[in-house]
Protein backbone atom coordinates (compact mmCIF):
# COMPACT_ATOMS: atom_id res chain seq x y z
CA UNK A 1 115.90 120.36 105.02
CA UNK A 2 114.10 117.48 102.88
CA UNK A 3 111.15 115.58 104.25
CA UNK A 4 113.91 113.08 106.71
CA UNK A 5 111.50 110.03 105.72
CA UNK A 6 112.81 110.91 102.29
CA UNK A 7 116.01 111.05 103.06
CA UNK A 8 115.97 107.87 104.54
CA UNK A 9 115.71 106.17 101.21
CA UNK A 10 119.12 107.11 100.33
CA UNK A 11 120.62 104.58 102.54
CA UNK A 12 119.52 102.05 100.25
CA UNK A 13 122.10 99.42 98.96
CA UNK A 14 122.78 101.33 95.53
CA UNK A 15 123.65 104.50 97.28
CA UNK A 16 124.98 104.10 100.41
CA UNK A 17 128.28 105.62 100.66
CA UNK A 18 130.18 105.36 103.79
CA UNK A 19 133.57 107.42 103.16
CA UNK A 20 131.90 110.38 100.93
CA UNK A 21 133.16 113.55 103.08
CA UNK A 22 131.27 117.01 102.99
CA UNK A 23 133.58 117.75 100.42
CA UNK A 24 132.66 121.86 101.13
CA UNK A 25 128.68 121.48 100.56
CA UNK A 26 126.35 122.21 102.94
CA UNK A 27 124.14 118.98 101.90
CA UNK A 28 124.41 116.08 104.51
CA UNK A 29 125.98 113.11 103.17
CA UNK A 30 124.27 109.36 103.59
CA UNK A 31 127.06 109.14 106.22
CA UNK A 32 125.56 111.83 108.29
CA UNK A 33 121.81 110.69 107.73
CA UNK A 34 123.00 107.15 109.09
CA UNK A 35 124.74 108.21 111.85
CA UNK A 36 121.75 109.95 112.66
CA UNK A 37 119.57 107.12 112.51
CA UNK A 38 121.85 105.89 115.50
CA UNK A 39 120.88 108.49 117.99
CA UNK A 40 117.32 107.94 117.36
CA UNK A 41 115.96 105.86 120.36
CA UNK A 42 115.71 102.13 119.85
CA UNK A 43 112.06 100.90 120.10
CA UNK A 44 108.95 100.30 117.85
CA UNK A 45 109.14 104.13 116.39
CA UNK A 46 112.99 103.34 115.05
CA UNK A 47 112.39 100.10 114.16
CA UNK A 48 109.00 101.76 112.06
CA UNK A 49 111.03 104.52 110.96
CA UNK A 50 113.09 101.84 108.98
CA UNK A 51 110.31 99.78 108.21
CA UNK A 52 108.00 102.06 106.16
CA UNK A 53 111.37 104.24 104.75
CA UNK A 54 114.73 102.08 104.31
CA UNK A 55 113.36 98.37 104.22
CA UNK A 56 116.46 96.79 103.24
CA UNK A 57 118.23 97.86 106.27
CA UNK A 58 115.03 96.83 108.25
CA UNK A 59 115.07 93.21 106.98
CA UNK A 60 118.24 93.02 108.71
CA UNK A 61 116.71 93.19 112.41
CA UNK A 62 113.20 92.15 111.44
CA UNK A 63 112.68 90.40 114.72
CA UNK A 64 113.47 93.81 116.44
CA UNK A 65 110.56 94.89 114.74
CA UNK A 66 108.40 91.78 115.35
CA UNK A 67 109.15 91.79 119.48
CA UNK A 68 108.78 95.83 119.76
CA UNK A 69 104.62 95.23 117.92
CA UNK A 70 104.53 92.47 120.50
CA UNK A 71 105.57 94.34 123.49
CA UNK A 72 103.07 96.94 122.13
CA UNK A 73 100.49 94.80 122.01
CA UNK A 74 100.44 92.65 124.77
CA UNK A 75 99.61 95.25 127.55
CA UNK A 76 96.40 96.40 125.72
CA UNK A 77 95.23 92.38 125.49
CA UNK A 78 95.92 91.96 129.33
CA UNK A 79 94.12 94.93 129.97
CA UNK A 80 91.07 93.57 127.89
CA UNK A 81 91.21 90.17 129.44
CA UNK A 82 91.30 91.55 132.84
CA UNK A 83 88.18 93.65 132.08
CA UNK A 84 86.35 90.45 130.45
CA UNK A 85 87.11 88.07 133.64
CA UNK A 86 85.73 90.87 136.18
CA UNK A 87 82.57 91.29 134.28
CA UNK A 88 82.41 87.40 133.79
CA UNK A 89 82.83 87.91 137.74
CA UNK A 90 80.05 90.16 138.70
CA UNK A 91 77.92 88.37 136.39
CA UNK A 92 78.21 85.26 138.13
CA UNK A 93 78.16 86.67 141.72
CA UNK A 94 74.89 88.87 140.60
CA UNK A 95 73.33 85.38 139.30
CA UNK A 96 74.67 83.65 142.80
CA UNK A 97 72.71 86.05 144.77
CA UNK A 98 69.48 85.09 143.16
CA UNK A 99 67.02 83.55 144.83
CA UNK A 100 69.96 83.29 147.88
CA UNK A 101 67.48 83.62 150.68
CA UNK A 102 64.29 82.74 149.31
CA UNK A 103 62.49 84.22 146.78
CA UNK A 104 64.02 86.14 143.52
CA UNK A 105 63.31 90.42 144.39
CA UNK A 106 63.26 92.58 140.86
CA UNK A 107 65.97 94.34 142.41
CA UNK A 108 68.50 91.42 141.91
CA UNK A 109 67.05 90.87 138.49
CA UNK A 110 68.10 94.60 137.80
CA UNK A 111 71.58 94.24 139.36
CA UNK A 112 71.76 90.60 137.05
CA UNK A 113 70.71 92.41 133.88
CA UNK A 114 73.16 94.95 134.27
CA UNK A 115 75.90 92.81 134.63
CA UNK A 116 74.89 90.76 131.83
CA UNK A 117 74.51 94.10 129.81
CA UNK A 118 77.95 95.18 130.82
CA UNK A 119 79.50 91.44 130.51
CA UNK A 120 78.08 92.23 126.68
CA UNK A 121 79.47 95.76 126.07
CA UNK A 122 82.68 94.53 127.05
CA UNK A 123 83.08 91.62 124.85
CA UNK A 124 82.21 93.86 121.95
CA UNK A 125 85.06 96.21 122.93
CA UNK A 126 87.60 93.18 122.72
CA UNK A 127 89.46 92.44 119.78
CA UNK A 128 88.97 89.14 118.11
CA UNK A 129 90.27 85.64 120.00
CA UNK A 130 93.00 85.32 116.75
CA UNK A 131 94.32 88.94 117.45
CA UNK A 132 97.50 87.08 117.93
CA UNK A 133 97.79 85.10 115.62
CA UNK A 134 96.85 87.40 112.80
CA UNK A 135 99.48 90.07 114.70
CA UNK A 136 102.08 89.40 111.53
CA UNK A 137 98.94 90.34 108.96
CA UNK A 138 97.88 93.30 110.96
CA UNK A 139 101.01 94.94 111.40
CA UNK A 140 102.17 93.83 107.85
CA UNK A 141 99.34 95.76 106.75
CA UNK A 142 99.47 99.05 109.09
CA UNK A 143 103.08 99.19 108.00
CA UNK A 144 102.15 99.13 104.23
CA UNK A 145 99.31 101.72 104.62
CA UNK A 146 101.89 104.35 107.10
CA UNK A 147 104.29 103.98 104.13
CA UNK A 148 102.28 104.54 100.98
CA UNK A 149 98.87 106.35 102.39
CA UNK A 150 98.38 109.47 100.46
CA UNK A 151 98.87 112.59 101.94
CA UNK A 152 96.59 114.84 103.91
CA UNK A 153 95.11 117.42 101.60
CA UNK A 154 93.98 120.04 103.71
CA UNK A 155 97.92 120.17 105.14
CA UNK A 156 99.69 118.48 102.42
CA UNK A 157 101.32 116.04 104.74
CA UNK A 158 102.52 118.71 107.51
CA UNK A 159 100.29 117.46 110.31
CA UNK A 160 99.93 121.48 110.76
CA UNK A 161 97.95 124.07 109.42
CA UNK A 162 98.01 127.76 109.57
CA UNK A 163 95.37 130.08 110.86
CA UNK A 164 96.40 133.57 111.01
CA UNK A 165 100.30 134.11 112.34
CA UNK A 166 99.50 130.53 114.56
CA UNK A 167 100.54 126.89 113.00
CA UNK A 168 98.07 124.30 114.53
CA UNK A 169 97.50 120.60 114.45
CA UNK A 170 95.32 119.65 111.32
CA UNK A 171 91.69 119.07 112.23
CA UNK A 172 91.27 116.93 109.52
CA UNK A 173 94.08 114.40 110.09
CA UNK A 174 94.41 114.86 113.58
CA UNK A 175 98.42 116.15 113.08
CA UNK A 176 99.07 112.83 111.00
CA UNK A 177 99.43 114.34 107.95
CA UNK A 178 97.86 111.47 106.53
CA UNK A 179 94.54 110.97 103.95
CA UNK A 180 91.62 108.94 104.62
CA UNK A 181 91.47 105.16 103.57
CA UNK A 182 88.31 103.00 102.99
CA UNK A 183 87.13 99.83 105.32
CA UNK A 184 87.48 98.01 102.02
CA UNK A 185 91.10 98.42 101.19
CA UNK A 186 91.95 98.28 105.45
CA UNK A 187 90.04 94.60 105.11
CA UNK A 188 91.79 93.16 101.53
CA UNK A 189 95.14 94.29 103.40
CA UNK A 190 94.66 91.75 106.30
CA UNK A 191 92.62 89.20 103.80
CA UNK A 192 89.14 90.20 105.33
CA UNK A 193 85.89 90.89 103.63
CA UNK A 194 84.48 94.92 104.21
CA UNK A 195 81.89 93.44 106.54
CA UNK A 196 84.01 91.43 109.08
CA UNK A 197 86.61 93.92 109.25
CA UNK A 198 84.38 96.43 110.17
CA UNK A 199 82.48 94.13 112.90
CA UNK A 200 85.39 92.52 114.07
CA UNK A 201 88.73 94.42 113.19
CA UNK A 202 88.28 97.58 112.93
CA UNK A 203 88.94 98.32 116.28
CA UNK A 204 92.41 96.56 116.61
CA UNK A 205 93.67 98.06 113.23
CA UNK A 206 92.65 101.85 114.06
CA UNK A 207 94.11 100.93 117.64
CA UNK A 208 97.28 99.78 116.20
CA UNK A 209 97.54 101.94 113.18
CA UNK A 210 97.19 105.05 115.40
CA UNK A 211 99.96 103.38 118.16
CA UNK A 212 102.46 102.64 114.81
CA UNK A 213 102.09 106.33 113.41
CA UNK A 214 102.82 107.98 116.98
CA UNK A 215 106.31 106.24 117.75
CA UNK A 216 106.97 106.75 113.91
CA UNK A 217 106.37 110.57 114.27
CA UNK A 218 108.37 110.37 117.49
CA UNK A 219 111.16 108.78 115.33
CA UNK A 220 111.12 110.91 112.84
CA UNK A 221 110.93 114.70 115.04
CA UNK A 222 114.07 112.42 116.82
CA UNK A 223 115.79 111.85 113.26
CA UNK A 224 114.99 115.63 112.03
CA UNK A 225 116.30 117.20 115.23
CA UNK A 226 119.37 114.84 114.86
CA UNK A 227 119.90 115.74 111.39
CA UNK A 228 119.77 119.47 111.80
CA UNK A 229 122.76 118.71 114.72
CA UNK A 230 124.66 117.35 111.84
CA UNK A 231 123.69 119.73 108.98
């Protein structure tokens, strides 16, 4: 069977073809590859699926898209606020305790520095304040670089490699199937310079850019398997 994302393109205004039968050929029609589509979960990896490989029919539910990265994202920025305000706490309880009964012991200036030191690790491991409001950028950009990022070369694209009789995940891509891409072209995508990306974004855009290309694998092993059903 062809590469499903591939497929996918067919569906495109100047082809689609609702009422072209089998006709006696074995190959699946743009009927079948739609219908297909329909049995793949909804979420963020259908909504991706469509995204990065039949964007016309994707503009058509674009806010499906827009609250499935928001529902993604939201959980992981709770989580990080949560762990900011208990530091913040411990910090200030640590600094409370100072001096409490008297005079200041070196053991309460330990306990104080390493809450400070933590309260500092912390905040470097959050993403940026305007996460949210750069959301439409970021995903914008993710989505661009899932759909047109060169291929792996060490698997051509599988995701898989093989050693011996065996087929394993791709050490170099991690089972992606996807090449490398530069800071620099990451931080012009989401209208950064090289160095603030990589001190302030980097970390939300791998985060999110790995999320986006699990639920589009999912998507797509959903799409293939429903595919070879209708084949």
């Amino acid at each position: 069977m062809a590469n499903v994302r591939e497929l996918m393109a067919r569906l495109g205004p100047s082809t689609v073809k609702f009422d072209t039968g089998r006709g006696g050929t074995p190959d699946l029609t743009n009927q079948d590859i739609a219908a297909a589509l329909g049995m793949v979960p909804a979420g963020l990896g259908r909504e991706l699926l469509e995204a990065c490989w039949w964007p016309d029919g994707a503009a058509l539910r674009r806010h499906k898209l827009r609250d499935a990265v928001i529902a993604l994202v939201t959980p992981e920025l709770r989580r990080q606020q949560r762990r900011l305000a208990d530091a913040r706490t411990e910090l200030g309880l640590a600094e409370v305790c100072m001096g409490w009964a008297g005079a200041v012991t070196a053991e309460q200036r330990a306990e104080r520095d390493r809450a400070a030191l933590r309260l500092g690790q912390i905040k470097a491991q959050c993403w940026p304040i305007s996460t949210l409001e750069s959301l439409p950028s970021l995903a914008g950009a993710v989505i661009n670089e899932i759909a047109t990022r060169p291929h792996c070369l060490t698997c051509e694209g599988r995701g898989e490699t093989t050693v011996g009789d065996l087929r394993v995940v791709c050490k170099v891509c991690s089972g992606s199937g996807l090449g490398a891409v530069s800071d620099r072209r990451r931080a012009a995508a989401i209208g950064r310079d090289e160095s603030t990306y990589r001190a302030k974004w980097r970390g939300v855009y791998e985060w999110l850019l790995q999320q986006m290309i699990e639920s589009e694998q999912e998507a797509c092993w959903a799409l293939s398997n429903a595919l070879s059903r209708a084949a």
